[in-house]
PDB file of N, CA and C in Angstrom:
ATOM      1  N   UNK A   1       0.850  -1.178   0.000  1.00  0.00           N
ATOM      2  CA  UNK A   1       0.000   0.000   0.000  1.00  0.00           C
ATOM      3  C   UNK A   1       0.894   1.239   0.000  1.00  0.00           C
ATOM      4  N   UNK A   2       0.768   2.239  -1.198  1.00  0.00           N
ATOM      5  CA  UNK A   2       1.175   3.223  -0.620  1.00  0.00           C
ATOM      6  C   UNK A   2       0.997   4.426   0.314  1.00  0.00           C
ATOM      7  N   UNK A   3       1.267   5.657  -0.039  1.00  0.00           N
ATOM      8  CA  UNK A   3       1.434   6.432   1.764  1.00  0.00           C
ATOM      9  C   UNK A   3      -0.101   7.092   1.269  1.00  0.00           C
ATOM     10  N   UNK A   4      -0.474   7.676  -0.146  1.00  0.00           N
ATOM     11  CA  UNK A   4      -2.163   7.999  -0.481  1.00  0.00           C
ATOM     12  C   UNK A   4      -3.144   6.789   0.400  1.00  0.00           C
ATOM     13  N   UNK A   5      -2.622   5.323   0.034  1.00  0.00           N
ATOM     14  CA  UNK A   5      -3.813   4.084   0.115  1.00  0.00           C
ATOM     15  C   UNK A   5      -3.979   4.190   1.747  1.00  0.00           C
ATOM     16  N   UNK A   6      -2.579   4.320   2.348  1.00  0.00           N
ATOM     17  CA  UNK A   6      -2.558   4.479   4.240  1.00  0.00           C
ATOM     18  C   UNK A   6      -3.516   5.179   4.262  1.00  0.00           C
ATOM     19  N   UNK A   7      -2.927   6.343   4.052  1.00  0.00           N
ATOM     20  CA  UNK A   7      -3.703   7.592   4.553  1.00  0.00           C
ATOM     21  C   UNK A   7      -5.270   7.808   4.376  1.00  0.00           C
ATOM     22  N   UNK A   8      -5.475   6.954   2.907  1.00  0.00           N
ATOM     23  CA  UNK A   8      -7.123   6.937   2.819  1.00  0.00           C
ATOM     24  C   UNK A   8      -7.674   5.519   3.830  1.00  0.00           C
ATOM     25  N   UNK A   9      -6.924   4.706   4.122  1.00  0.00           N
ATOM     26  CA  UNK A   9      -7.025   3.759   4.996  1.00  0.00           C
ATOM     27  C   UNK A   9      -7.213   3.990   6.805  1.00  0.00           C
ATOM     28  N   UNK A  10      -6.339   5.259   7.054  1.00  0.00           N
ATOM     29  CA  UNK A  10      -6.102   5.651   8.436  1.00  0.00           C
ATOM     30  C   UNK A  10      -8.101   6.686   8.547  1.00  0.00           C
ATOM     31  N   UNK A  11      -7.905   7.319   7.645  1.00  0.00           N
ATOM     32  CA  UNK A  11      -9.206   8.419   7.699  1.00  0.00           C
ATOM     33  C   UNK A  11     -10.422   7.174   7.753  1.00  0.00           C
ATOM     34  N   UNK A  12     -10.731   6.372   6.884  1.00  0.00           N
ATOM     35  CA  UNK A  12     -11.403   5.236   7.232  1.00  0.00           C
ATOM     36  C   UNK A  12     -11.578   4.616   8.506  1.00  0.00           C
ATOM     37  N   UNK A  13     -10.639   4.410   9.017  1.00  0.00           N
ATOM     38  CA  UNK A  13     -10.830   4.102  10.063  1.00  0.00           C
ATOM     39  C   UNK A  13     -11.172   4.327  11.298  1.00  0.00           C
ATOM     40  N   UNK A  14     -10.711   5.987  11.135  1.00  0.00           N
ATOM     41  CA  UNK A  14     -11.358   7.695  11.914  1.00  0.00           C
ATOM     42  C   UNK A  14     -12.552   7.442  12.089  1.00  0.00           C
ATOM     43  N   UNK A  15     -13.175   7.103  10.746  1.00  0.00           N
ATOM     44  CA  UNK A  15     -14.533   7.450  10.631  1.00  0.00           C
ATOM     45  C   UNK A  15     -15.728   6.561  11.167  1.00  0.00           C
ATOM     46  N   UNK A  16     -14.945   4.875  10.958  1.00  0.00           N
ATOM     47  CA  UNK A  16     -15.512   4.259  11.322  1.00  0.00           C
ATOM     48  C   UNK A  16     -15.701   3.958  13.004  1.00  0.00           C
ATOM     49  N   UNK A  17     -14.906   4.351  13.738  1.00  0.00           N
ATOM     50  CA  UNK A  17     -14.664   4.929  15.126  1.00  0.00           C
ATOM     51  C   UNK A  17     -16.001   5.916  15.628  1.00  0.00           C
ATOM     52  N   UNK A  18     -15.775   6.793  14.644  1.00  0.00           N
ATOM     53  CA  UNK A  18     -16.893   8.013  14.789  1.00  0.00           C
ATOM     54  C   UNK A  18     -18.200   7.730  14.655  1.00  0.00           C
ATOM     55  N   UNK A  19     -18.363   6.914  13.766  1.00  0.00           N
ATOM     56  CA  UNK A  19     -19.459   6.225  13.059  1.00  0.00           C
ATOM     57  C   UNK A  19     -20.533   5.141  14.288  1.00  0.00           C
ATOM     58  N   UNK A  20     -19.754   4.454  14.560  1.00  0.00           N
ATOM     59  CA  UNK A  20     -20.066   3.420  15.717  1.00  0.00           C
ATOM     60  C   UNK A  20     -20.251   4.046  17.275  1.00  0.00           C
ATOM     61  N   UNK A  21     -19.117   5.097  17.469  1.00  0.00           N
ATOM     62  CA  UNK A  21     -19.467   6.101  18.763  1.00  0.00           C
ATOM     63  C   UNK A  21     -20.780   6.609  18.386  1.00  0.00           C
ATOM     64  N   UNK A  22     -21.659   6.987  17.796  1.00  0.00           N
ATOM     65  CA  UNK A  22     -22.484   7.919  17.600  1.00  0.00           C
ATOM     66  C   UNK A  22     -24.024   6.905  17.252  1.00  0.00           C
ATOM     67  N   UNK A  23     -23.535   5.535  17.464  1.00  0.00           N
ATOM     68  CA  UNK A  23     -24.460   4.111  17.396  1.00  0.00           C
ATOM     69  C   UNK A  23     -25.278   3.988  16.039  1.00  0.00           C
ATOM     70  N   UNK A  24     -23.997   4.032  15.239  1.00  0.00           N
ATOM     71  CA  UNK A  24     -24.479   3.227  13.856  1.00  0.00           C
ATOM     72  C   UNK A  24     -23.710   1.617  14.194  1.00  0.00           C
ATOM     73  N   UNK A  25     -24.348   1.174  13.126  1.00  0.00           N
ATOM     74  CA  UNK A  25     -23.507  -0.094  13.228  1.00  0.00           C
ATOM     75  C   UNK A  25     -22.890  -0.402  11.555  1.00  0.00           C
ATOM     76  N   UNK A  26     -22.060  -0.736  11.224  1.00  0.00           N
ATOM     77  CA  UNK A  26     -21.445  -0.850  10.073  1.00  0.00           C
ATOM     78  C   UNK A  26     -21.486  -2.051   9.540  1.00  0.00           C
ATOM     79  N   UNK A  27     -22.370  -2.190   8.316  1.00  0.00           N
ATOM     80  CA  UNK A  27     -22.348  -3.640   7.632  1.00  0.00           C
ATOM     81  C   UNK A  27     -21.133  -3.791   6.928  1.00  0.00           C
ATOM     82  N   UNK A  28     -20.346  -2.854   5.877  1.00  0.00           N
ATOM     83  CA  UNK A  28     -19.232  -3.113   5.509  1.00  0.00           C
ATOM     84  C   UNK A  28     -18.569  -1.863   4.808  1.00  0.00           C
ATOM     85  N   UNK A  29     -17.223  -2.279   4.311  1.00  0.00           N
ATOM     86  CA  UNK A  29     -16.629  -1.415   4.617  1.00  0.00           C
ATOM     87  C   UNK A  29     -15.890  -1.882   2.556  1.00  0.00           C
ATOM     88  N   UNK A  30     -15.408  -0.596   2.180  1.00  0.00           N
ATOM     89  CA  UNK A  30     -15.145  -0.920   0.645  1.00  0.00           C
ATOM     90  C   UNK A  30     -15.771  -1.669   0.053  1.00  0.00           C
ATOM     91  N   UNK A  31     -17.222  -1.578  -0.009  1.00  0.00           N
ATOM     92  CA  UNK A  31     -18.261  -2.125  -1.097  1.00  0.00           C
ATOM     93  C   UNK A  31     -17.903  -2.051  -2.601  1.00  0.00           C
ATOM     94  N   UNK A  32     -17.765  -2.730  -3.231  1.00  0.00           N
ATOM     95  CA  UNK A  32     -17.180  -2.331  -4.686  1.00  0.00           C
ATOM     96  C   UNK A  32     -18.355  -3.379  -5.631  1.00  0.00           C
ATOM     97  N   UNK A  33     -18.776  -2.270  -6.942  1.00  0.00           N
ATOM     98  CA  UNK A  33     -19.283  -3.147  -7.883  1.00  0.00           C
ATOM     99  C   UNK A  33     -18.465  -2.362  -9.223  1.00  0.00           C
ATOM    100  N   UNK A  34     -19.736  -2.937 -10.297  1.00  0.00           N
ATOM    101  CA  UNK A  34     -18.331  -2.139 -11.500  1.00  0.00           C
ATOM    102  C   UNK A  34     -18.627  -1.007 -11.472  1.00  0.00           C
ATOM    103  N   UNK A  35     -19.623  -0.687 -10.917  1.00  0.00           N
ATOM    104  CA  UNK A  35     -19.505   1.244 -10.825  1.00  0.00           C
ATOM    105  C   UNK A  35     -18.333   1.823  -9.872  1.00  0.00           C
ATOM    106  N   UNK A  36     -17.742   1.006  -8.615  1.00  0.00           N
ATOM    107  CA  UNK A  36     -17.112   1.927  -8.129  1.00  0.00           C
ATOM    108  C   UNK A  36     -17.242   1.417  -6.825  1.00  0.00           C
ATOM    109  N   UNK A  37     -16.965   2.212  -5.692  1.00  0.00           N
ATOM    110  CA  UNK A  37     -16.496   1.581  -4.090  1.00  0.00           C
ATOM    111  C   UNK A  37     -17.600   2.393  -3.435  1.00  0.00           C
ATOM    112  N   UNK A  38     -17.917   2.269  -2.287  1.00  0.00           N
ATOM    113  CA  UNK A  38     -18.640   2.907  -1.571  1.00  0.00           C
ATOM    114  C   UNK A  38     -17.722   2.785  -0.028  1.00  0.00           C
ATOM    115  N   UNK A  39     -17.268   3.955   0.505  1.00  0.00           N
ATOM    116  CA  UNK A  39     -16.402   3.601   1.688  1.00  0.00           C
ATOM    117  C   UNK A  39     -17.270   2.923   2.782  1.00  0.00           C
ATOM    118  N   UNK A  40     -18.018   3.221   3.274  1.00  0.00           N
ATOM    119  CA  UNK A  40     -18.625   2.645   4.401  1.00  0.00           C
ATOM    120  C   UNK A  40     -20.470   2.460   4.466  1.00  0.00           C
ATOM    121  N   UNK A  41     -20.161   1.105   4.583  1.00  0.00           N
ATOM    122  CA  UNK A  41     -22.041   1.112   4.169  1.00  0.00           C
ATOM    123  C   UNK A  41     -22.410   0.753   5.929  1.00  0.00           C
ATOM    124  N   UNK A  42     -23.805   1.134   6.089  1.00  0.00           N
ATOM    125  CA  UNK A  42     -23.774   1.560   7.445  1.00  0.00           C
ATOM    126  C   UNK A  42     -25.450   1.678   7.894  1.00  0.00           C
ATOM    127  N   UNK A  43     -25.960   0.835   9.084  1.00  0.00           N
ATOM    128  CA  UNK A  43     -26.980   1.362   9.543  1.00  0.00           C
ATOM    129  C   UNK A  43     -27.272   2.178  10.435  1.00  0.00           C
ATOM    130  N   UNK A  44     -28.190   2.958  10.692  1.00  0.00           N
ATOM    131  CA  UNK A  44     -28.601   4.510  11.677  1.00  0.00           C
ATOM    132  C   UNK A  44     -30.113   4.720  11.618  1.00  0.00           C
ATOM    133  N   UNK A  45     -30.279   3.747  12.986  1.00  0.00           N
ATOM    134  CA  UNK A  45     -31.641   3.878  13.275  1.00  0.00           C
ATOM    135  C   UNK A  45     -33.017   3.484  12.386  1.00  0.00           C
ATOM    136  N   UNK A  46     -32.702   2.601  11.704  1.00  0.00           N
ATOM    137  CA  UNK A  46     -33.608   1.793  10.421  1.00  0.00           C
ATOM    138  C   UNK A  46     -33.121   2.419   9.449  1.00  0.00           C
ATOM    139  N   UNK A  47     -32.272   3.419   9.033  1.00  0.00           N
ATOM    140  CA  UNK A  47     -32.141   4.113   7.525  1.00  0.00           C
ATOM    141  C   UNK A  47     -30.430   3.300   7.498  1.00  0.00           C
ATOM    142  N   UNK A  48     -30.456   3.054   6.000  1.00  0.00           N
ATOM    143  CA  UNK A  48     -29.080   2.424   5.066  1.00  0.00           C
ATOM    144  C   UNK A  48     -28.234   3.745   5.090  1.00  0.00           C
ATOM    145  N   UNK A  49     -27.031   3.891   5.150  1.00  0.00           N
ATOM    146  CA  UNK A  49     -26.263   5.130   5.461  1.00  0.00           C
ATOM    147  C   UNK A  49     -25.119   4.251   4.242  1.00  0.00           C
ATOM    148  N   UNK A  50     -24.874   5.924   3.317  1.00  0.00           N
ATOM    149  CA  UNK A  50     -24.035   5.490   2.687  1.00  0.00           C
ATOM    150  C   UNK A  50     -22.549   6.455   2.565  1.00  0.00           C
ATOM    151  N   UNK A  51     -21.899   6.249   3.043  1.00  0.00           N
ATOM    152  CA  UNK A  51     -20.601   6.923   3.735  1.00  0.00           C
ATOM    153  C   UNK A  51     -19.731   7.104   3.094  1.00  0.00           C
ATOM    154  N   UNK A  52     -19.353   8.466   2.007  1.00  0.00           N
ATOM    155  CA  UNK A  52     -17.961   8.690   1.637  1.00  0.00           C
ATOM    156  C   UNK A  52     -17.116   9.210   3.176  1.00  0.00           C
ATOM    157  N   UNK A  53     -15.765   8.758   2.588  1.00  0.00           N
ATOM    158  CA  UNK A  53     -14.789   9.148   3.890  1.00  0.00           C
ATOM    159  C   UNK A  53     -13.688  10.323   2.928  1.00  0.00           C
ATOM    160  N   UNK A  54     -13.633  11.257   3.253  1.00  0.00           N
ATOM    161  CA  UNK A  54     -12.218  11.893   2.684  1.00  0.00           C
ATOM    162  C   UNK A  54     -11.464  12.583   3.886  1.00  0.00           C
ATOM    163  N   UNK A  55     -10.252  11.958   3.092  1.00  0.00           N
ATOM    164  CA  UNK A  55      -8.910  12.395   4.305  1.00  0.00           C
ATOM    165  C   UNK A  55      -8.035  13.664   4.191  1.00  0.00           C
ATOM    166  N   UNK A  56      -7.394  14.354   4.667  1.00  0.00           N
ATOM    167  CA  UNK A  56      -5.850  15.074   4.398  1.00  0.00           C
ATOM    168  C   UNK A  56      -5.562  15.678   5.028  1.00  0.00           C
ATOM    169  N   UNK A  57      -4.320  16.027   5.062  1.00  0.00           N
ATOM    170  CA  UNK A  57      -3.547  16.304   6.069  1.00  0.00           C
ATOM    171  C   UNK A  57      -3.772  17.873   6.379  1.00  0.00           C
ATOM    172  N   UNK A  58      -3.703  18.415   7.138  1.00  0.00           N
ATOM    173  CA  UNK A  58      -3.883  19.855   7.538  1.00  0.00           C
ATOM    174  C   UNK A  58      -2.864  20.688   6.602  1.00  0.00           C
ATOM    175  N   UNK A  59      -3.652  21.446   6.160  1.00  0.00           N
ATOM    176  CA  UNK A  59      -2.686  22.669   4.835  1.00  0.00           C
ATOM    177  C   UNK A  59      -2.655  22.268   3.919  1.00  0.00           C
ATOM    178  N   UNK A  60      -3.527  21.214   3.813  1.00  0.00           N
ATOM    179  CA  UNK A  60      -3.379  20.893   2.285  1.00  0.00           C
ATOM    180  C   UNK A  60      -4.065  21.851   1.130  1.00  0.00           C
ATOM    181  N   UNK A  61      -4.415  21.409  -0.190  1.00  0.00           N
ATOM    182  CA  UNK A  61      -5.015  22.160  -1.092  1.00  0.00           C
ATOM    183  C   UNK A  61      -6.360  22.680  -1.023  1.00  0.00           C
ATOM    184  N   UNK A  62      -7.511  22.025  -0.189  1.00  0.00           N
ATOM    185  CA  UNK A  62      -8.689  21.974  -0.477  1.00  0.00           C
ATOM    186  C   UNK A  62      -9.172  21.339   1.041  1.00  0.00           C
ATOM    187  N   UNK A  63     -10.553  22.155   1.717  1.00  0.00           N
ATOM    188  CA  UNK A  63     -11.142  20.496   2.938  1.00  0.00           C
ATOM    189  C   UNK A  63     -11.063  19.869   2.101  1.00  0.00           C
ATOM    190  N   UNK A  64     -11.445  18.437   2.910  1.00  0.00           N
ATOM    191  CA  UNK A  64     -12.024  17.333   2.034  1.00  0.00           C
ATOM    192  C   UNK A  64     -13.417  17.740   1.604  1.00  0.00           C
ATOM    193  N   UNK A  65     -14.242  18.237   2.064  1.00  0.00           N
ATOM    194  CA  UNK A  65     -15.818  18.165   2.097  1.00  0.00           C
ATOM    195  C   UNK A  65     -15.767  18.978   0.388  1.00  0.00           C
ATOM    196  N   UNK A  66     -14.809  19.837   0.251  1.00  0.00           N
ATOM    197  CA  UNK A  66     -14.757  20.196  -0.965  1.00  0.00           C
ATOM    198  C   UNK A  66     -14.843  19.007  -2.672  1.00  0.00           C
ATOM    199  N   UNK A  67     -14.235  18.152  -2.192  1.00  0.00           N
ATOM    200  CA  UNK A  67     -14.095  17.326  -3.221  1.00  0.00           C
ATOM    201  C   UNK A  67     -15.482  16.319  -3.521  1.00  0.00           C
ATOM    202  N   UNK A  68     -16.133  16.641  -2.542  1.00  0.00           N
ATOM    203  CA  UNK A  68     -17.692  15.959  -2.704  1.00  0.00           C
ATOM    204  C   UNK A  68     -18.526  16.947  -3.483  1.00  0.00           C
ATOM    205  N   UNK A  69     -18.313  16.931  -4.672  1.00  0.00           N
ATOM    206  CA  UNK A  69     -19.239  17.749  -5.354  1.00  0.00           C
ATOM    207  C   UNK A  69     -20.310  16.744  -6.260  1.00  0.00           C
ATOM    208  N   UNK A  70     -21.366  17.884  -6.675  1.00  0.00           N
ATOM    209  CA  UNK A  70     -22.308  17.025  -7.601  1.00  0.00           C
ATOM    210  C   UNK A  70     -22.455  15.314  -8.110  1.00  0.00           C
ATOM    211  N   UNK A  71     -21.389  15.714  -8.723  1.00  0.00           N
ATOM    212  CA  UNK A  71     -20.791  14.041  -9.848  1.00  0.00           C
ATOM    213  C   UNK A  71     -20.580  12.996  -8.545  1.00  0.00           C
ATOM    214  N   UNK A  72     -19.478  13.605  -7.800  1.00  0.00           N
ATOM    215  CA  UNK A  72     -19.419  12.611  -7.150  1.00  0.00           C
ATOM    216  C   UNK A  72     -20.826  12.196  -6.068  1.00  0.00           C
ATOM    217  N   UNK A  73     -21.730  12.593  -5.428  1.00  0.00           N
ATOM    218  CA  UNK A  73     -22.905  12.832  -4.966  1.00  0.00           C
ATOM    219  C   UNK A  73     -23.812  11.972  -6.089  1.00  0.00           C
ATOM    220  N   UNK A  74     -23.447  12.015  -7.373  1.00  0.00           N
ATOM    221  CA  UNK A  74     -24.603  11.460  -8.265  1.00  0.00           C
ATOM    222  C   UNK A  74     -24.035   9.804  -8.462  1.00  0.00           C
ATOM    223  N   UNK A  75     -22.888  10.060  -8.383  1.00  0.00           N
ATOM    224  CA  UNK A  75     -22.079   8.401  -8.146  1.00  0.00           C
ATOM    225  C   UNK A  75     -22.216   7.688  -7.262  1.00  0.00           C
ATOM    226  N   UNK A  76     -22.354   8.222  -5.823  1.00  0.00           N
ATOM    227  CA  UNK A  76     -22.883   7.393  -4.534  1.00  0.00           C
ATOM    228  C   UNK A  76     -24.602   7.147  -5.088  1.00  0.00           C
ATOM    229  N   UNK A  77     -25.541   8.065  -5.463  1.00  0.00           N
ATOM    230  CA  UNK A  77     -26.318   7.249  -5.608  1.00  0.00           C
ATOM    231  C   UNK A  77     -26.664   5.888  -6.424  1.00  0.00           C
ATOM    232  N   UNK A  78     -25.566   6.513  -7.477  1.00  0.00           N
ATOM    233  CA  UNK A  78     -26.134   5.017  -8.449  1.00  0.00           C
ATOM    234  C   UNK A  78     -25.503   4.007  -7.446  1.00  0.00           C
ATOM    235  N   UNK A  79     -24.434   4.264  -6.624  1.00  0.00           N
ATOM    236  CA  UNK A  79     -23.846   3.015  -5.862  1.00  0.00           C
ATOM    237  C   UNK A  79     -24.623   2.620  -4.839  1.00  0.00           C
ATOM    238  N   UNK A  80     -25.282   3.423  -4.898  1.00  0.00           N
ATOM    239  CA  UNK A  80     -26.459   3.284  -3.682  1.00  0.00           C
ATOM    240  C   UNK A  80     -27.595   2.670  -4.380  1.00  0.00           C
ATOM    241  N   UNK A  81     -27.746   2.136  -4.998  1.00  0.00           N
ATOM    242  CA  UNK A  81     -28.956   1.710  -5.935  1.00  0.00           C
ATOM    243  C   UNK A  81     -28.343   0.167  -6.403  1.00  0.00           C
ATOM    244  N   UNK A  82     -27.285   0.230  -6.264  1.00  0.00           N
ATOM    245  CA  UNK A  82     -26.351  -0.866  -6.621  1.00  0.00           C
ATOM    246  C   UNK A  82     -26.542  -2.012  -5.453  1.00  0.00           C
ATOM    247  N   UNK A  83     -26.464  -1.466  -4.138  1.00  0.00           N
ATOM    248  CA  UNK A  83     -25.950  -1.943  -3.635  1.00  0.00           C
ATOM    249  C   UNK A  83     -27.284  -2.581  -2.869  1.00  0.00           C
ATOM    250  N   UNK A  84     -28.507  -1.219  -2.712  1.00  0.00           N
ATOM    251  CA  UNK A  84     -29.827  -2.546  -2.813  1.00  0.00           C
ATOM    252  C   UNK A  84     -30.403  -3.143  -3.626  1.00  0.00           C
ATOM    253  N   UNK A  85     -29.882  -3.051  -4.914  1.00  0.00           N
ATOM    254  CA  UNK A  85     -30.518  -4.327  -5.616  1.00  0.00           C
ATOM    255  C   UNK A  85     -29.781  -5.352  -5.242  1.00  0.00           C
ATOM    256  N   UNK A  86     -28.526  -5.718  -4.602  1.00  0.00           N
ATOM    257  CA  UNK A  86     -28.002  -6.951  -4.724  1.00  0.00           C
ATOM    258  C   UNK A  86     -28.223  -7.179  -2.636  1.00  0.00           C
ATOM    259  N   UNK A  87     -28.732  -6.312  -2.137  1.00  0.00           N
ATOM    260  CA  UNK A  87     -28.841  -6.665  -1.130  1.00  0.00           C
ATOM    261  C   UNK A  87     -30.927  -6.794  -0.039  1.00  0.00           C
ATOM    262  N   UNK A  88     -31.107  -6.670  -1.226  1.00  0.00           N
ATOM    263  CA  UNK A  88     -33.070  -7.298  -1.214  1.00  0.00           C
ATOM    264  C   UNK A  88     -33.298  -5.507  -1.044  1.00  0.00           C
ATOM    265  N   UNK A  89     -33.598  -4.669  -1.480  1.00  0.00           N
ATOM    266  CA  UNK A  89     -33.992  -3.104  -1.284  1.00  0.00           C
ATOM    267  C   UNK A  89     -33.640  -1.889  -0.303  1.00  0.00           C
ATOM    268  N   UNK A  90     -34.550  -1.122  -0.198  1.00  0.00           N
ATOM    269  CA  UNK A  90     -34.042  -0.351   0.612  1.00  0.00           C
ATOM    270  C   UNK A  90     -34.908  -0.446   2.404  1.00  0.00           C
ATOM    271  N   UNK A  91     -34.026  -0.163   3.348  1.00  0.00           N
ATOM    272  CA  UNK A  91     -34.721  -0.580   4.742  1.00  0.00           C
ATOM    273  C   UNK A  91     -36.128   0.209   5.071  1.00  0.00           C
ATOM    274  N   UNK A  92     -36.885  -0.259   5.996  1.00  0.00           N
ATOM    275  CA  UNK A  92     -38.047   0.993   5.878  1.00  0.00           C
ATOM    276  C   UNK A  92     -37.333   2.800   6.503  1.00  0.00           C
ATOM    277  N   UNK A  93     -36.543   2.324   7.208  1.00  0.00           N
ATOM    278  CA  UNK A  93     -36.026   4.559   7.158  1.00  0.00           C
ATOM    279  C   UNK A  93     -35.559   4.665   6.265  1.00  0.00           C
ATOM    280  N   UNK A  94     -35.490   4.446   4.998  1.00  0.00           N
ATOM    281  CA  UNK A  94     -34.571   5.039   3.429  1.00  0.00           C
ATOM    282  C   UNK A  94     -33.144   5.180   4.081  1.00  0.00           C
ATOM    283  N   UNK A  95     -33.138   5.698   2.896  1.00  0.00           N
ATOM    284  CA  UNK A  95     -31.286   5.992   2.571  1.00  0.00           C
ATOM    285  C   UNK A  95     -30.729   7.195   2.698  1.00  0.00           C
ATOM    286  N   UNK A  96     -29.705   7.471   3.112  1.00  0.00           N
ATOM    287  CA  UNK A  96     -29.113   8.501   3.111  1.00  0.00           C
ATOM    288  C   UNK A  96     -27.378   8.567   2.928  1.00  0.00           C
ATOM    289  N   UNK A  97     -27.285   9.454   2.197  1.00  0.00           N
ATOM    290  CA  UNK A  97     -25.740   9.607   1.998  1.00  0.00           C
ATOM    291  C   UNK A  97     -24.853  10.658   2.942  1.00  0.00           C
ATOM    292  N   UNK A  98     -24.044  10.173   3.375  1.00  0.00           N
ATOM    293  CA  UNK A  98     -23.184  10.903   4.088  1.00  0.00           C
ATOM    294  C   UNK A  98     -21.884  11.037   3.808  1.00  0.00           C
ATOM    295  N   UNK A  99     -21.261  12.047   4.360  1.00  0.00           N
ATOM    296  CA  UNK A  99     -19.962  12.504   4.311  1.00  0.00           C
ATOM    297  C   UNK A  99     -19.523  12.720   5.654  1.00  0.00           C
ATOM    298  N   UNK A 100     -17.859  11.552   5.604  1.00  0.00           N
ATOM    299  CA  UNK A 100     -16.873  11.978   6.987  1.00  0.00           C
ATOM    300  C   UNK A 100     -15.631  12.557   6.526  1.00  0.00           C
ATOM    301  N   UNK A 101     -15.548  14.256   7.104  1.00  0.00           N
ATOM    302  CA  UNK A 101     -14.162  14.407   6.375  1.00  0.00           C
ATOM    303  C   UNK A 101     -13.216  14.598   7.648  1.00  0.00           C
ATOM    304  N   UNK A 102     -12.109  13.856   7.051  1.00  0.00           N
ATOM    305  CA  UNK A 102     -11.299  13.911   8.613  1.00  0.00           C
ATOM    306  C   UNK A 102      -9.860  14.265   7.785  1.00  0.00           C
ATOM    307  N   UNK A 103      -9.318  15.687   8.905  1.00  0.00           N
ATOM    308  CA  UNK A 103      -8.003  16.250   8.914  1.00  0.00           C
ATOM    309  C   UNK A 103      -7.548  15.958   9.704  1.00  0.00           C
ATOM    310  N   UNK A 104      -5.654  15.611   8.854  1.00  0.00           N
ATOM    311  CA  UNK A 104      -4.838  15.261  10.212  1.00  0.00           C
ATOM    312  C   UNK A 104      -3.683  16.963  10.295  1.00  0.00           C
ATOM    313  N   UNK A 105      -3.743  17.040  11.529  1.00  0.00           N
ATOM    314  CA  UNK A 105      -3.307  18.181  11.957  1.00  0.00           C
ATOM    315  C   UNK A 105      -1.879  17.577  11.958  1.00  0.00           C
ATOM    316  N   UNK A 106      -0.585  18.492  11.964  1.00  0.00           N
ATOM    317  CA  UNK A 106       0.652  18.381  12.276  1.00  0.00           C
ATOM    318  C   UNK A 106       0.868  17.219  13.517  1.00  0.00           C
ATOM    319  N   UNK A 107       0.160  17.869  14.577  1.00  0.00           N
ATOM    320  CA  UNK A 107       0.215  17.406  15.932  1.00  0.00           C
ATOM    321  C   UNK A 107      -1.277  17.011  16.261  1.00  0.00           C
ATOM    322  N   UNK A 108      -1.328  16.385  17.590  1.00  0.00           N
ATOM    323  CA  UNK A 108      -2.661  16.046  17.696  1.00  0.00           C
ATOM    324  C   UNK A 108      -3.563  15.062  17.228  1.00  0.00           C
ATOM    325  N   UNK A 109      -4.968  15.052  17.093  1.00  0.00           N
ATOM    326  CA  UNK A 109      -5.656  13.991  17.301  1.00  0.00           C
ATOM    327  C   UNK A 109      -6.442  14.546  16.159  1.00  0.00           C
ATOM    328  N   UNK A 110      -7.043  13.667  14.937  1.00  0.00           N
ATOM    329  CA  UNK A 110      -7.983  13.949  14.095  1.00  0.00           C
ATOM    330  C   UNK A 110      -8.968  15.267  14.277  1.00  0.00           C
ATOM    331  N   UNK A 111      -8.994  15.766  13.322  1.00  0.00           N
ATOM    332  CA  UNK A 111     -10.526  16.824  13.003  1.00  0.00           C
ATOM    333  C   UNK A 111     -11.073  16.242  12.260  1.00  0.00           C
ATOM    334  N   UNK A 112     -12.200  15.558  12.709  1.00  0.00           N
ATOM    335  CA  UNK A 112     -13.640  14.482  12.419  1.00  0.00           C
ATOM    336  C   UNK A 112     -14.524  15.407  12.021  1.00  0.00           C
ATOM    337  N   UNK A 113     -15.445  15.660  10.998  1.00  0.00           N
ATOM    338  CA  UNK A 113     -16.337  16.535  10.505  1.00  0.00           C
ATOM    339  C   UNK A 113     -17.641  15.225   9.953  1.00  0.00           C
ATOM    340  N   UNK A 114     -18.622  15.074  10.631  1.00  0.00           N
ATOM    341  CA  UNK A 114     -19.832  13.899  10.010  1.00  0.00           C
ATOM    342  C   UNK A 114     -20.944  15.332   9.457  1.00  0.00           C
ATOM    343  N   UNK A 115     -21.085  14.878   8.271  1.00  0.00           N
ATOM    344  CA  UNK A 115     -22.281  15.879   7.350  1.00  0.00           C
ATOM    345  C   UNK A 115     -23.102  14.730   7.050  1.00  0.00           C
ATOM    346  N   UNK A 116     -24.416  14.793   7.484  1.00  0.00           N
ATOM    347  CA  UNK A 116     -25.532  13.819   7.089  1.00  0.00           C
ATOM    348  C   UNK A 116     -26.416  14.355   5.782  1.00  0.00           C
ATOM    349  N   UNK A 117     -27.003  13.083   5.300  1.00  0.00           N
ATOM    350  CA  UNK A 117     -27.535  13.846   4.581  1.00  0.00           C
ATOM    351  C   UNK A 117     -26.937  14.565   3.636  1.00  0.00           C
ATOM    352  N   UNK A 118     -26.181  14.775   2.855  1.00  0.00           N
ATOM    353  CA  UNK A 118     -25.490  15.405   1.418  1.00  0.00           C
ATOM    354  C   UNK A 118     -26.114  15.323   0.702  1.00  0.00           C
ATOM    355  N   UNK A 119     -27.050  14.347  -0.173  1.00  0.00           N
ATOM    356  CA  UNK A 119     -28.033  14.037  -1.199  1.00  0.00           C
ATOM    357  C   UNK A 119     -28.865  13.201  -0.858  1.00  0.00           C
TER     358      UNK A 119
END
């Protein structure tokens, strides 16, 4: 793995921390069909939660929350559509897409940001 795959690996794992503190429970984790990955698939209170994670390091170019635009938002859904047809539909609380963006500071302990709800 390189130091990008860690690092998107370490924020993953941020999230999934965050995710479970806050009493979701996580069915899985890098869902992949031929459309593409879904970082963290996830239940919250009867609704299917569908979880991009973006990482980086403090000072970088951009938040992460920046890089979740439109396209990508229109890509979680088809992956989200993907992922209940092969898993019997959607739960009775629907679906929702979310975003965890987590910065790593120089020093210190993660900046965890959970945005519910994105699309």
């Amino acid at each position: 793995m390189n130091a990008r795959g860690a690092l998107g690996r370490y924020g993953e794992d941020v999230a999934v921390r965050r995710l479970t503190e806050a009493g979701m429970t996580v069915l899985e984790r890098n869902w992949r069909c031929r459309d593409g990955e879904i970082d963290i698939v996830a239940l919250d209170a009867g609704a299917l939660v569908v979880c991009e994670v973006k990482t980086r390091r403090e000072g970088g170019y951009e938040h992460p929350m920046a890089a979740v635009g439109p396209d990508k938002t229109e890509r979680l859904r088809r992956l989200a559509e993907c992922w209940l047809e092969r898993h019997g539909g959607p739960p009775p609380g629907g679906v929702r897409i979310d975003v965890v963006a987590v910065v790593l500071p120089r020093r210190g302990a993660p900046v965890v940001e959970h945005v519910r709800g994105v699309a």
